[in-house]
N, C-alpha and C. Protein backbone atom coordinates (compact mmCIF):
# COMPACT_ATOMS: atom_id res chain seq x y z
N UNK A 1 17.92 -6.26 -16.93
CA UNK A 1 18.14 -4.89 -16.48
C UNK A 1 18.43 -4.01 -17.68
N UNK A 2 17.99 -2.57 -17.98
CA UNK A 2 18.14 -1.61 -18.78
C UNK A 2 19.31 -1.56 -18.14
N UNK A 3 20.09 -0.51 -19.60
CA UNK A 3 20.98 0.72 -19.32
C UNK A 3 21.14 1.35 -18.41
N UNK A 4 19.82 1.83 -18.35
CA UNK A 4 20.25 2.96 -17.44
C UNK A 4 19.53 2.34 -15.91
N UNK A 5 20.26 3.35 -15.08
CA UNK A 5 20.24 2.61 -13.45
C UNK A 5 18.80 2.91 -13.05
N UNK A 6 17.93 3.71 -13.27
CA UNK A 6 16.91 4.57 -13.36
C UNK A 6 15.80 3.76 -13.77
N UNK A 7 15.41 2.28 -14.30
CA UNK A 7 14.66 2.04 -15.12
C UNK A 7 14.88 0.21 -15.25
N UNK A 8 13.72 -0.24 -15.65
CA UNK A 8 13.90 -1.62 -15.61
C UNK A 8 12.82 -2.22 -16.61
N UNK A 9 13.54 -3.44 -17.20
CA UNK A 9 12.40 -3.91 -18.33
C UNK A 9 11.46 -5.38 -17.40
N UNK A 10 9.98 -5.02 -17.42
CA UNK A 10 9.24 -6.34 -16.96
C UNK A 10 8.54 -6.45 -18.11
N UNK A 11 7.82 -7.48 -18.35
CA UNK A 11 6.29 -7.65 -19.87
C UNK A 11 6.70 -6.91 -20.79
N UNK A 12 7.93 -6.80 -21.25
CA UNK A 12 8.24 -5.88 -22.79
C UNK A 12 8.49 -4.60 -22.38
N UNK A 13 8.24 -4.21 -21.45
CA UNK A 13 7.84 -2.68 -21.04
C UNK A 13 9.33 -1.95 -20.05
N UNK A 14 9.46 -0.94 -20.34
CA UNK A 14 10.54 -0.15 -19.70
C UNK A 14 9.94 0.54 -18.45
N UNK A 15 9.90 -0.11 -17.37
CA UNK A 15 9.24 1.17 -16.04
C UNK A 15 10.08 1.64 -15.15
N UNK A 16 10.29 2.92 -14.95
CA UNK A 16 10.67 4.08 -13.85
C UNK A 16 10.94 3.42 -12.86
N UNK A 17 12.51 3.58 -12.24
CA UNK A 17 12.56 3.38 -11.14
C UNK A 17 12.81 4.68 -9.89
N UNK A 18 11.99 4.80 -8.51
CA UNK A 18 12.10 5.70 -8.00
C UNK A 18 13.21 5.76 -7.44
N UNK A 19 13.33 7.55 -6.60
CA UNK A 19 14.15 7.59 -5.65
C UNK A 19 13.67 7.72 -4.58
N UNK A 20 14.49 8.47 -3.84
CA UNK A 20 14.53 9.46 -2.57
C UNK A 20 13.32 10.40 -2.73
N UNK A 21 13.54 11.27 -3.70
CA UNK A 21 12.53 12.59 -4.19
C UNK A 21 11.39 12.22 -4.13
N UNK A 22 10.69 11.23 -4.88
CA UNK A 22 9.59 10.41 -5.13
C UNK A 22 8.47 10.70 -3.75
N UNK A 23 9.09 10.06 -2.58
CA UNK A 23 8.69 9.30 -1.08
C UNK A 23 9.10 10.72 -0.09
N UNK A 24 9.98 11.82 -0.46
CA UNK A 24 10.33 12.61 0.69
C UNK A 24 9.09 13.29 1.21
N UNK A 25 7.53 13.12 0.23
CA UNK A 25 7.08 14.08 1.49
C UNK A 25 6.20 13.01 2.10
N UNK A 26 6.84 12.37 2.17
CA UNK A 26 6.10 10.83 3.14
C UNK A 26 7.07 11.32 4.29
N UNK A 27 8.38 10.72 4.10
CA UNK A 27 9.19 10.32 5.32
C UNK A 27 8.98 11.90 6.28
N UNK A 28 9.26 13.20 5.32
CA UNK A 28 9.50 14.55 5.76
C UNK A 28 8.24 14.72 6.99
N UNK A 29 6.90 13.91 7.00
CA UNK A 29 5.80 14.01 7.50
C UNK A 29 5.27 13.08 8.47
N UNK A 30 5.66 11.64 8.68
CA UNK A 30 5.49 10.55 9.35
C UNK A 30 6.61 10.73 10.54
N UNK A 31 5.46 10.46 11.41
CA UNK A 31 6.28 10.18 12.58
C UNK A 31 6.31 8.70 13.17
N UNK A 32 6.78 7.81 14.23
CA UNK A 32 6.44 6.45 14.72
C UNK A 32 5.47 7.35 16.00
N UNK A 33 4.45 6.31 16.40
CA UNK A 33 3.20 6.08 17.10
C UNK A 33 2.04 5.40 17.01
N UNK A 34 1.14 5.80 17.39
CA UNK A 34 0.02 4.83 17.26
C UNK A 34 -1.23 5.52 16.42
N UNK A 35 -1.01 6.63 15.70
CA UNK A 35 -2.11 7.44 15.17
C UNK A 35 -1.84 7.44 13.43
N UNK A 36 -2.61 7.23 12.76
CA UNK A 36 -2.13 7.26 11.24
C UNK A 36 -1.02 7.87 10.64
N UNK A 37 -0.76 8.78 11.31
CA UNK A 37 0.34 9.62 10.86
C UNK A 37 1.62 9.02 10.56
N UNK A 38 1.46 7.74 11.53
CA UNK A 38 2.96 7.06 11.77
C UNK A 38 3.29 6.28 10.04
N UNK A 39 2.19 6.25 9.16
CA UNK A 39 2.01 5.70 7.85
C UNK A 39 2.06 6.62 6.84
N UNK A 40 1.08 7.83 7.18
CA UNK A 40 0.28 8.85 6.14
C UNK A 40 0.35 10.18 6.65
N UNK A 41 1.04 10.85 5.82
CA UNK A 41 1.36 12.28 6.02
C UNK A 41 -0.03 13.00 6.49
N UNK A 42 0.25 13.81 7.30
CA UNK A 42 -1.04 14.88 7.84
C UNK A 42 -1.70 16.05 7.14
N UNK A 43 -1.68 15.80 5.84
CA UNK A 43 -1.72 16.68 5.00
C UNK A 43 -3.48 16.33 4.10
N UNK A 44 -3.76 15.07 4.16
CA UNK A 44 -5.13 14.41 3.64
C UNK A 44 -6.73 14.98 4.34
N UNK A 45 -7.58 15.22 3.45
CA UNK A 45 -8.75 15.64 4.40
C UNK A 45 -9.42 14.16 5.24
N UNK A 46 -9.18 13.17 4.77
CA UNK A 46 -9.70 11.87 5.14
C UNK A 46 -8.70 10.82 5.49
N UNK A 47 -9.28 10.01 6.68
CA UNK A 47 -8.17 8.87 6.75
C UNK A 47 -9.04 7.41 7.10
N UNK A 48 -8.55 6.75 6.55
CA UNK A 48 -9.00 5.17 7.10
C UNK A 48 -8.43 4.26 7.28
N UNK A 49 -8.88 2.90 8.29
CA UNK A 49 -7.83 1.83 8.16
C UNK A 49 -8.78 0.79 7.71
N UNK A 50 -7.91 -0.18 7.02
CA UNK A 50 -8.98 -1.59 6.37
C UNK A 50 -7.90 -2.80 6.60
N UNK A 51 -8.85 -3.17 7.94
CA UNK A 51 -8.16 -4.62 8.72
C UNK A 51 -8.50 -5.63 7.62
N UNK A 52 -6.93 -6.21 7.63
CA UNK A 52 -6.77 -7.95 6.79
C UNK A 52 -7.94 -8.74 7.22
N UNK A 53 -8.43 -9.34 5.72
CA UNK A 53 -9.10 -10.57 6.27
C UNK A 53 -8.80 -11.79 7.32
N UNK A 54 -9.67 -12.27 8.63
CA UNK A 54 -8.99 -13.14 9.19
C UNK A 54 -8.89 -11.96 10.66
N UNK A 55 -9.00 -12.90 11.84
CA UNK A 55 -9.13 -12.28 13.18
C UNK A 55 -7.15 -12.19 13.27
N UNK A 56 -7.12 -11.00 14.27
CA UNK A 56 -5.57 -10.50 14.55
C UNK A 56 -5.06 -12.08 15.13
N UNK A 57 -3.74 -11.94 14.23
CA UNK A 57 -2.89 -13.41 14.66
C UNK A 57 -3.32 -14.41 14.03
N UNK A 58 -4.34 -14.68 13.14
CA UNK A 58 -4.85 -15.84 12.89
C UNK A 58 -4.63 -15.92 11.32
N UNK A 59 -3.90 -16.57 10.36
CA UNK A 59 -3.79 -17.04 9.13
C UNK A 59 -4.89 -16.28 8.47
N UNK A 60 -4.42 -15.16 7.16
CA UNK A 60 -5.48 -14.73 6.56
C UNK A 60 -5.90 -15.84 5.87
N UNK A 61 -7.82 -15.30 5.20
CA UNK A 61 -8.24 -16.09 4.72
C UNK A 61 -8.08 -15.57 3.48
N UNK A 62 -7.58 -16.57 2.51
CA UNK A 62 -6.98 -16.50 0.95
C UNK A 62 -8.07 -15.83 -0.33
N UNK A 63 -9.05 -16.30 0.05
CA UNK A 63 -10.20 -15.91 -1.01
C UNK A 63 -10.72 -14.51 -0.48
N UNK A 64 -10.93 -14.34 0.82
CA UNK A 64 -11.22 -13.09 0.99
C UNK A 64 -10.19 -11.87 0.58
N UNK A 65 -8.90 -12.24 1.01
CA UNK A 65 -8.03 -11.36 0.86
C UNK A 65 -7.90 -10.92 -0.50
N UNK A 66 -7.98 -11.68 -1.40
CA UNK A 66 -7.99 -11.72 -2.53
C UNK A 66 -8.51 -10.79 -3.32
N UNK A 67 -10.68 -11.04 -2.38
CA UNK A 67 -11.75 -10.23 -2.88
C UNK A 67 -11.46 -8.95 -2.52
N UNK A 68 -10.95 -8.69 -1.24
CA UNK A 68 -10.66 -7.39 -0.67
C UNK A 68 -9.83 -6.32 -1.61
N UNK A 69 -8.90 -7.33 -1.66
CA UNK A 69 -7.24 -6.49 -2.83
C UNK A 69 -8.39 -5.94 -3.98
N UNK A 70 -8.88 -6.76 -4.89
CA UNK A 70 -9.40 -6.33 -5.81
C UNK A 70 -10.96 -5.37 -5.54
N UNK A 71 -11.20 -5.09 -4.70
CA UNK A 71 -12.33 -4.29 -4.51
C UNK A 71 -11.36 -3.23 -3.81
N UNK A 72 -10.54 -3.02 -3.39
CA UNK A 72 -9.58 -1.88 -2.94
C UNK A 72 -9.03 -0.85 -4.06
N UNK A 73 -8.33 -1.90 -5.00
CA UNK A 73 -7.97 -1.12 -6.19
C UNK A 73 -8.84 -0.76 -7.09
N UNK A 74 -10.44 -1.17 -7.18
CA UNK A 74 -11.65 -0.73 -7.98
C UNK A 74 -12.39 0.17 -7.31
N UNK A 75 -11.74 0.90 -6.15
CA UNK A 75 -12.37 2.11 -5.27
C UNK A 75 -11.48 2.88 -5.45
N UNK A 76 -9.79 3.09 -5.77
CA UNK A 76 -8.49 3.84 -5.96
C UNK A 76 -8.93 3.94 -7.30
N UNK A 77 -8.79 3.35 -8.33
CA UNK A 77 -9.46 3.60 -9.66
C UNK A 77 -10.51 4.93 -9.82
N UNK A 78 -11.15 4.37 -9.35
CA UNK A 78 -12.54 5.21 -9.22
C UNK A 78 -12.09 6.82 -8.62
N UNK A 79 -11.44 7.02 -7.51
CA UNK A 79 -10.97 8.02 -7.29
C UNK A 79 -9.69 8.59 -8.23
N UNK A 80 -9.12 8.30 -9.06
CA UNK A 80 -7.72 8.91 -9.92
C UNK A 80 -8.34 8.62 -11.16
N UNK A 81 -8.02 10.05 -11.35
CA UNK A 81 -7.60 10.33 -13.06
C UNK A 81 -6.65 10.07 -13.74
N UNK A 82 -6.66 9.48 -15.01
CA UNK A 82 -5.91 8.36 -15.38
C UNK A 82 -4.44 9.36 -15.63
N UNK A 83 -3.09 8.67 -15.13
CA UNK A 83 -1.99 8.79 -14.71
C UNK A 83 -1.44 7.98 -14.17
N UNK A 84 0.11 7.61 -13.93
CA UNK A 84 0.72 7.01 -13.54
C UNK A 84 0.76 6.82 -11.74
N UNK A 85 1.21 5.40 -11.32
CA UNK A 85 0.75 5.20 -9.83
C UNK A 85 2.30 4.74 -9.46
N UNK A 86 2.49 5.05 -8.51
CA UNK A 86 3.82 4.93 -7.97
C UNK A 86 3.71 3.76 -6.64
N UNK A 87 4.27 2.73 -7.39
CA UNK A 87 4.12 1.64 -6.06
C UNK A 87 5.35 0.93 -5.63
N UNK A 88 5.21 0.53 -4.15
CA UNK A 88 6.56 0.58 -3.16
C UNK A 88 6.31 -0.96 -2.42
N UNK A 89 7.51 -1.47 -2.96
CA UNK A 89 7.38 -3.18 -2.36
C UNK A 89 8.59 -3.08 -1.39
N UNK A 90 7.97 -3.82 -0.45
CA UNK A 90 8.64 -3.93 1.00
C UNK A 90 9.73 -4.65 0.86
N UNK A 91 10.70 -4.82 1.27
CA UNK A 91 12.00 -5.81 1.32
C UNK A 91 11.67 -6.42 2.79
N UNK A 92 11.57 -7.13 2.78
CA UNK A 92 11.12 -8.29 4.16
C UNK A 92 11.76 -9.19 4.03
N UNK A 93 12.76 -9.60 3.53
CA UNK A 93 13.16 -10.99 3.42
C UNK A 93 12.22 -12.22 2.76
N UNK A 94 11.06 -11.88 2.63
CA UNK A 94 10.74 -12.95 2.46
C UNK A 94 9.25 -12.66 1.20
N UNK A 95 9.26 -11.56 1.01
CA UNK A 95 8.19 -11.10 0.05
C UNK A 95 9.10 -11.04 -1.41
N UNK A 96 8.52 -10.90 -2.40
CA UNK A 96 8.85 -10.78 -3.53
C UNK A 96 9.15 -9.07 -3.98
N UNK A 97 10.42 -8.59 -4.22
CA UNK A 97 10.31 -7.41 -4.46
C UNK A 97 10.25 -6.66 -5.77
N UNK A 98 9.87 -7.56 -7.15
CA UNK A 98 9.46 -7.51 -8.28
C UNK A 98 10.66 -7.13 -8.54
N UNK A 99 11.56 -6.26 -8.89
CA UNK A 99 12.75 -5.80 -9.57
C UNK A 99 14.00 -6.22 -8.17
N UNK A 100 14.20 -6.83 -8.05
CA UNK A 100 15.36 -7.33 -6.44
C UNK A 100 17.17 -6.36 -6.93
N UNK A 101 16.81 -6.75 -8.48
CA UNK A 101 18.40 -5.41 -8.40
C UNK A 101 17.88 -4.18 -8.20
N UNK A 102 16.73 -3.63 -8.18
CA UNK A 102 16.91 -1.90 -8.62
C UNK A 102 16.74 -1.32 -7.39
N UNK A 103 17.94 -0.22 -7.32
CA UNK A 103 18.13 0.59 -6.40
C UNK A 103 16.91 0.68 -5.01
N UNK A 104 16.64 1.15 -3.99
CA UNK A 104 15.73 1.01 -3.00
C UNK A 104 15.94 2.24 -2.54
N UNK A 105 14.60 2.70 -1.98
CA UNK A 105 14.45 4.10 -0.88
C UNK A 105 13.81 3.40 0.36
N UNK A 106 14.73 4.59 1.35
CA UNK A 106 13.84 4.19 2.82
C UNK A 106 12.79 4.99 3.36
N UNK A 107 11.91 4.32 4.15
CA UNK A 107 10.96 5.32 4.26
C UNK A 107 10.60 4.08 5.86
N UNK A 108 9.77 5.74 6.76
CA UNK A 108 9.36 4.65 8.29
C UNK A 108 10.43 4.52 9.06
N UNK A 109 10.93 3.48 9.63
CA UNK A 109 12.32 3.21 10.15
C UNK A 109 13.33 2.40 9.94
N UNK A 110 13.35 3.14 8.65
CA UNK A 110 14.92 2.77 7.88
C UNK A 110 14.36 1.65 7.28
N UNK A 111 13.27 1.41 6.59
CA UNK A 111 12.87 -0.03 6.15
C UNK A 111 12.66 0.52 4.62
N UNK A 112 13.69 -0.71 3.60
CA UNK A 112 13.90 -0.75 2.26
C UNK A 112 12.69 -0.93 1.26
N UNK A 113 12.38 -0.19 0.30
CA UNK A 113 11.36 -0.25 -0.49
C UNK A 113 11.95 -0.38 -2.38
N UNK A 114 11.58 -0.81 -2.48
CA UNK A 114 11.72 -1.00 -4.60
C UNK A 114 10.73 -0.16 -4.91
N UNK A 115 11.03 0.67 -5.29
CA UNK A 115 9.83 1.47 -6.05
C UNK A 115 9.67 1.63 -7.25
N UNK A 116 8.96 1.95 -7.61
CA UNK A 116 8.49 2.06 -9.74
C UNK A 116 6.80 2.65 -9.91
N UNK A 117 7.42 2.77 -11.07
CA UNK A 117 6.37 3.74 -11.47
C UNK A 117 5.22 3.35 -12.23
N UNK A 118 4.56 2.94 -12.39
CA UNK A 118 2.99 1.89 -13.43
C UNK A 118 2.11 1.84 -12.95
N UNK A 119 0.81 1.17 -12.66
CA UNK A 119 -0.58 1.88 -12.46
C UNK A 119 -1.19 0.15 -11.65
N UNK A 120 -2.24 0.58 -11.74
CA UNK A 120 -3.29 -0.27 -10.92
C UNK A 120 -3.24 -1.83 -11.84
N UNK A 121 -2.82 -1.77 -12.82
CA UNK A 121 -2.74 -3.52 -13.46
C UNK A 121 -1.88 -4.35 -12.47
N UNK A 122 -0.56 -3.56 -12.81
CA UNK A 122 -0.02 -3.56 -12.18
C UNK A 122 0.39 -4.27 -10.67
N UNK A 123 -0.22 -3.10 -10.04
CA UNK A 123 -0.27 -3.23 -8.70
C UNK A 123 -1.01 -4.58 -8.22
N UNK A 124 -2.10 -5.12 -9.12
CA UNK A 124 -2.84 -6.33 -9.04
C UNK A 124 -2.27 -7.21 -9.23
N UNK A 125 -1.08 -7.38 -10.14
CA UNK A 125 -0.66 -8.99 -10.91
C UNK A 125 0.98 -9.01 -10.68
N UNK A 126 1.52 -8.07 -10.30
CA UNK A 126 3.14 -8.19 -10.37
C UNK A 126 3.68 -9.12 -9.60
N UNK A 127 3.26 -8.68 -8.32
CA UNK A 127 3.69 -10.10 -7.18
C UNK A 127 3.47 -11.42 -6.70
N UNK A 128 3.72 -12.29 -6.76
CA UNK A 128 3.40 -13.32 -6.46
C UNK A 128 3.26 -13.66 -5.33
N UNK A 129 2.26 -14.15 -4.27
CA UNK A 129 2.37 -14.44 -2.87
C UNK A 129 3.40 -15.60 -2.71
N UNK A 130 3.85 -15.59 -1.59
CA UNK A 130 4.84 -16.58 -1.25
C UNK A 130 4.16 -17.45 -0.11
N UNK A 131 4.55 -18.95 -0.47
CA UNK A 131 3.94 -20.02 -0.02
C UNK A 131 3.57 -19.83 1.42
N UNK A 132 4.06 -19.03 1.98
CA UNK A 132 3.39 -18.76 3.41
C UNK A 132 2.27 -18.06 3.67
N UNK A 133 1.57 -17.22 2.43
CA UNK A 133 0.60 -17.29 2.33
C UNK A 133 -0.51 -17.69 2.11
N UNK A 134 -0.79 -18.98 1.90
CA UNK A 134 -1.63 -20.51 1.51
C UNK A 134 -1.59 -20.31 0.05
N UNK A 135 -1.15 -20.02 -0.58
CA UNK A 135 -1.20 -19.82 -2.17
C UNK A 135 -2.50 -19.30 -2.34
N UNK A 136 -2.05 -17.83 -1.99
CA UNK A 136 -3.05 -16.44 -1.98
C UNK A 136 -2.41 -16.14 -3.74
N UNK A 137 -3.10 -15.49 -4.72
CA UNK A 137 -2.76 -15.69 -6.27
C UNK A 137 -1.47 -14.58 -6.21
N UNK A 138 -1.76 -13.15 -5.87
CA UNK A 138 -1.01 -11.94 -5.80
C UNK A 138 -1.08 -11.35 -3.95
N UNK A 139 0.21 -10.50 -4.32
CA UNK A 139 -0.03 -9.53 -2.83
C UNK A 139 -0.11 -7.92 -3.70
N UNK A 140 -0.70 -7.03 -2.91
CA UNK A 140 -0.42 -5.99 -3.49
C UNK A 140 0.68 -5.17 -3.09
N UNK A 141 1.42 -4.15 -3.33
CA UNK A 141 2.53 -3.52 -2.65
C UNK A 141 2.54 -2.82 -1.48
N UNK A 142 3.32 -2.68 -0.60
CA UNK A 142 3.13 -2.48 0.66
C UNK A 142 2.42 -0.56 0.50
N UNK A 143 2.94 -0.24 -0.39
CA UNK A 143 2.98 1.27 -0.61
C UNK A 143 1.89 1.61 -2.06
N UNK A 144 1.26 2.51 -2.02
CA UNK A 144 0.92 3.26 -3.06
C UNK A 144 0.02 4.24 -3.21
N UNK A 145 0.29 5.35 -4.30
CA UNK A 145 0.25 6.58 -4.63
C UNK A 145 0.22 6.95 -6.24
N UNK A 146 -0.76 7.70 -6.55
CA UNK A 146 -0.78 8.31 -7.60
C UNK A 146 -0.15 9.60 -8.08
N UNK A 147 0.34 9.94 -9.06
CA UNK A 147 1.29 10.73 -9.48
C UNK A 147 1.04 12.01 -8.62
N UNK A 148 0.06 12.19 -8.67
CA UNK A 148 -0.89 13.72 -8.10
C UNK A 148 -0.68 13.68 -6.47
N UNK A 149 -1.02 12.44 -6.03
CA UNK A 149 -0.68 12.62 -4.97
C UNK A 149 -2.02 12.93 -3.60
N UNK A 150 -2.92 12.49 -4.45
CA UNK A 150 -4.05 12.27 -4.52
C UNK A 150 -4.77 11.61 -3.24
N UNK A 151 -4.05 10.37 -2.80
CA UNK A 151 -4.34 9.24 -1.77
C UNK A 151 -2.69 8.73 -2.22
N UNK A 152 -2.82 8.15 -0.64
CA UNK A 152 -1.89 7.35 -0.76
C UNK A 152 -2.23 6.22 0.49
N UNK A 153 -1.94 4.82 0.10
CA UNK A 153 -2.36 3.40 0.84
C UNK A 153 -0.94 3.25 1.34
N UNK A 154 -0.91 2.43 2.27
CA UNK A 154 0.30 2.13 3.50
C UNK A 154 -0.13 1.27 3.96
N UNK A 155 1.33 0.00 4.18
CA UNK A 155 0.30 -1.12 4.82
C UNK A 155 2.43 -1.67 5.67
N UNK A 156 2.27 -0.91 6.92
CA UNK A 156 3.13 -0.86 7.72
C UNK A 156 3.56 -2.45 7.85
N UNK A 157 5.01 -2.74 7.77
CA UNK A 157 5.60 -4.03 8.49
C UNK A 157 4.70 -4.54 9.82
N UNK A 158 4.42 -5.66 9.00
CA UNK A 158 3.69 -6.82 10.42
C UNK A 158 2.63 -6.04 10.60
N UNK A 159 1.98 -4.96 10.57
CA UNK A 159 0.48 -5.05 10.63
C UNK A 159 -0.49 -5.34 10.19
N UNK A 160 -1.70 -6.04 10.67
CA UNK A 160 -2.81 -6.52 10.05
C UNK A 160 -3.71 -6.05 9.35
N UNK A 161 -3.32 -4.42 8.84
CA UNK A 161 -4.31 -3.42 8.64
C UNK A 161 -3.61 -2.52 7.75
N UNK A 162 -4.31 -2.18 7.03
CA UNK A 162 -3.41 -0.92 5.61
C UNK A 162 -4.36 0.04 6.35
N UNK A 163 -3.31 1.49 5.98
CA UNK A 163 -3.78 3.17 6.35
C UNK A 163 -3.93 3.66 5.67
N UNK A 164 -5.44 4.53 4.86
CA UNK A 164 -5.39 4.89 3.57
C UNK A 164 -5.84 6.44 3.79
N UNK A 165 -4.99 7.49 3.06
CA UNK A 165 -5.14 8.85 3.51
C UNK A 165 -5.63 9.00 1.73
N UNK A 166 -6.64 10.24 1.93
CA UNK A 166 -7.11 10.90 0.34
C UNK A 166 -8.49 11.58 1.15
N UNK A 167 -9.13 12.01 0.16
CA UNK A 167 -10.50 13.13 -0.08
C UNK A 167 -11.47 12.09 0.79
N UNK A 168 -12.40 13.11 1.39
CA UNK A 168 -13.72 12.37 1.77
C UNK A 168 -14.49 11.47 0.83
N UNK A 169 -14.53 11.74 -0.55
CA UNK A 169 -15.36 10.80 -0.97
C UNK A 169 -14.67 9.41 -1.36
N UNK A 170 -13.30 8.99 -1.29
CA UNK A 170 -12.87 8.13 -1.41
C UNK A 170 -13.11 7.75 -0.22
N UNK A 171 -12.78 8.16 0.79
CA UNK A 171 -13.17 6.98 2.30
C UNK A 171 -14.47 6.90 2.37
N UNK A 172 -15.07 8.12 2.03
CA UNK A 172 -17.10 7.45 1.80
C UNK A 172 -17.22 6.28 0.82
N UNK A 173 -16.64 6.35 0.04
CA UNK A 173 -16.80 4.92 -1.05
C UNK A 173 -15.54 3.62 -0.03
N UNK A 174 -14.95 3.62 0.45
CA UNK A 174 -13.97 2.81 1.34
C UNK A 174 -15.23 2.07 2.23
N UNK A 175 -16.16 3.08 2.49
CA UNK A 175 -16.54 2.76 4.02
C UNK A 175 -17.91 1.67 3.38
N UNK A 176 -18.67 2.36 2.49
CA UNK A 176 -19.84 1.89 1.56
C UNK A 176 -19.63 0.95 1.34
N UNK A 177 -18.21 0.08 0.32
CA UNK A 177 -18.33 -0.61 -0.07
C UNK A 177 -18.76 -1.93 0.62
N UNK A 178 -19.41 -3.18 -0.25
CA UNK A 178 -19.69 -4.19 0.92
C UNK A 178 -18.61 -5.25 0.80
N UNK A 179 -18.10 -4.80 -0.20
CA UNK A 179 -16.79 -5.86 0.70
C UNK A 179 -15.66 -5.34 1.29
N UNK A 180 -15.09 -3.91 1.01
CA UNK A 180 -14.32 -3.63 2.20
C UNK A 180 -14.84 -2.77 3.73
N UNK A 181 -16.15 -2.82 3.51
CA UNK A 181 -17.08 -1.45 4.59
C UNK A 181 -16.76 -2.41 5.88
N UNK A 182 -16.47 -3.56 5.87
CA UNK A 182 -16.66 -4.71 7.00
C UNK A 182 -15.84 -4.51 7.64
N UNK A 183 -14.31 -4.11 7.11
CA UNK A 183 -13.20 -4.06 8.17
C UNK A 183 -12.49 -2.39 8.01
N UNK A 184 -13.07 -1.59 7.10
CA UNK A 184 -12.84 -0.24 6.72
C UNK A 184 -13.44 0.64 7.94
N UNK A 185 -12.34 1.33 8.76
CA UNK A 185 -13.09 2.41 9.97
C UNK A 185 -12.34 3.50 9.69
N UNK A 186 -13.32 4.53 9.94
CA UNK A 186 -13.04 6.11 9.52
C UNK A 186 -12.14 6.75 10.79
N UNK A 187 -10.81 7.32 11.13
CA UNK A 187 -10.22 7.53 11.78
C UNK A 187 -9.69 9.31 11.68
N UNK A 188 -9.56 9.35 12.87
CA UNK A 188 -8.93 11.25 12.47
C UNK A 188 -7.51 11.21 12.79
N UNK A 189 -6.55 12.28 12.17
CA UNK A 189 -5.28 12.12 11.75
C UNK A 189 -4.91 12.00 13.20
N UNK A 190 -5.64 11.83 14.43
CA UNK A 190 -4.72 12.20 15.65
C UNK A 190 -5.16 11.11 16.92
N UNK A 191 -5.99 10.40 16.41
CA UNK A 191 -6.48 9.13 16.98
C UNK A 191 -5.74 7.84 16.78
N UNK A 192 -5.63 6.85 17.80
CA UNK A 192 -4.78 5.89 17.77
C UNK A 192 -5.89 5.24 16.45
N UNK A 193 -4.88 4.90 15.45
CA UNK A 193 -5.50 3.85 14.35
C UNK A 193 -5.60 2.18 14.57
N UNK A 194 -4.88 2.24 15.39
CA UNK A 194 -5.01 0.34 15.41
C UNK A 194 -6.26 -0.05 15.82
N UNK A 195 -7.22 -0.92 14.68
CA UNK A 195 -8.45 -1.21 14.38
C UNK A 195 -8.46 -1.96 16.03
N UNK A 196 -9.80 -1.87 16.53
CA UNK A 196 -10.38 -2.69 17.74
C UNK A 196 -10.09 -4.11 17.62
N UNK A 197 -9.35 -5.09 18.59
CA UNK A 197 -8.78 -5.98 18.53
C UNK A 197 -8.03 -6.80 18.14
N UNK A 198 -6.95 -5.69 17.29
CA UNK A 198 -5.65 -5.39 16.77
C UNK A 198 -4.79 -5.31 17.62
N UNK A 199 -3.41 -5.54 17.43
CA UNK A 199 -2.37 -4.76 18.10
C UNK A 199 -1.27 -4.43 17.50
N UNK A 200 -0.54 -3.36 17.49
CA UNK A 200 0.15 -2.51 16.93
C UNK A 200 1.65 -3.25 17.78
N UNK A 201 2.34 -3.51 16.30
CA UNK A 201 3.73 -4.27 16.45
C UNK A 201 4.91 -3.40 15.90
């Protein structure tokens, strides 16, 4: 742990730890329900959801998930100009929260997040899956956002499906791609999001 309360050393490196300020115009904007909103502020021209590899309830499949994560963050790439990405690991008891001392914000319903500040490497290699995932290599963070504010990905407690709000041409490239176009559906901010043969927990 650094000095200061604000900040933490991983790989040599000193990274930002968030607050409150960071996430307020998330929480200020999300409501609970069944329509994206309950994830992603109503403020985005585009919204999508991209169901986990693996049918609802059934053990993801490890290699896909894998391919997915990394074709997710090479479509977020593609949309941001290079700047810092602000990413938010879930406290679940049972996930890895990369920094476990540094301070936490809540966001949703009252559910604890580690946040920090570093970019798409990052977001790929920090976490380690935990053995209940079949020894999947990484998870990515439940949360993330670019400095700008640009898009932001959400991937709600216990659901099988991340909510990704940003510009039309990022969900046109979401939807295109062929490895996430399979479980990627284009949704409007006021439509129930839970993908077809899903269920919302």
């Amino acid at each position: 742990m650094s000095a200061a309360t604000n900040t933490r050393v991983k790989d040599g490196v000193v990274w930002r730890i968030g607050t409150e300020a960071e996430v307020a115009w998330i929480s200020a904007c999300t409501a609970s329900g069944p329509a994206i909103t309950a994830a992603i502020p109503p403020s985005f021209e585009g919204y999508s959801t991209l169901a986990h590899p693996g049918e609802a309830g059934v053990p993801r499949e490890v290699e896909q998930e894998d391919e997915q994560d990394r074709a997710l963050l090479a479509v977020l790439r593609a949309h941001t100009a290079p700047q810092p990405w602000w990413l938010a690991y879930l406290d679940t008891g049972a996930s890895d929260i990369v920094f476990p001392d540094a301070p936490m914000v809540e966001l949703y319903s009252h559910w604890r997040y580690v946040l920090v500040q570093a970019g798409p490497e990052q977001a790929g290699s920090w976490r380690p899956a935990g053995r209940w995932r079949n020894w999947k290599s990484t998870e990515l963070p439940e949360l993330m956002f670019p400095e700008d504010r640009s898009w932001l990905v959400s991937t709600l407690w216990d659901d099988d499906w991340t909510c990704i709000g940003g510009p039309p041409p990022l969900i046109a490239d979401l939807l295109a791609d062929p490895t996430l176009g399979r479980r990627a559906r284009q949704v409007t901010a006021e439509q129930d999001a839970t993908p077809p043969g899903y269920r919302a927990r």
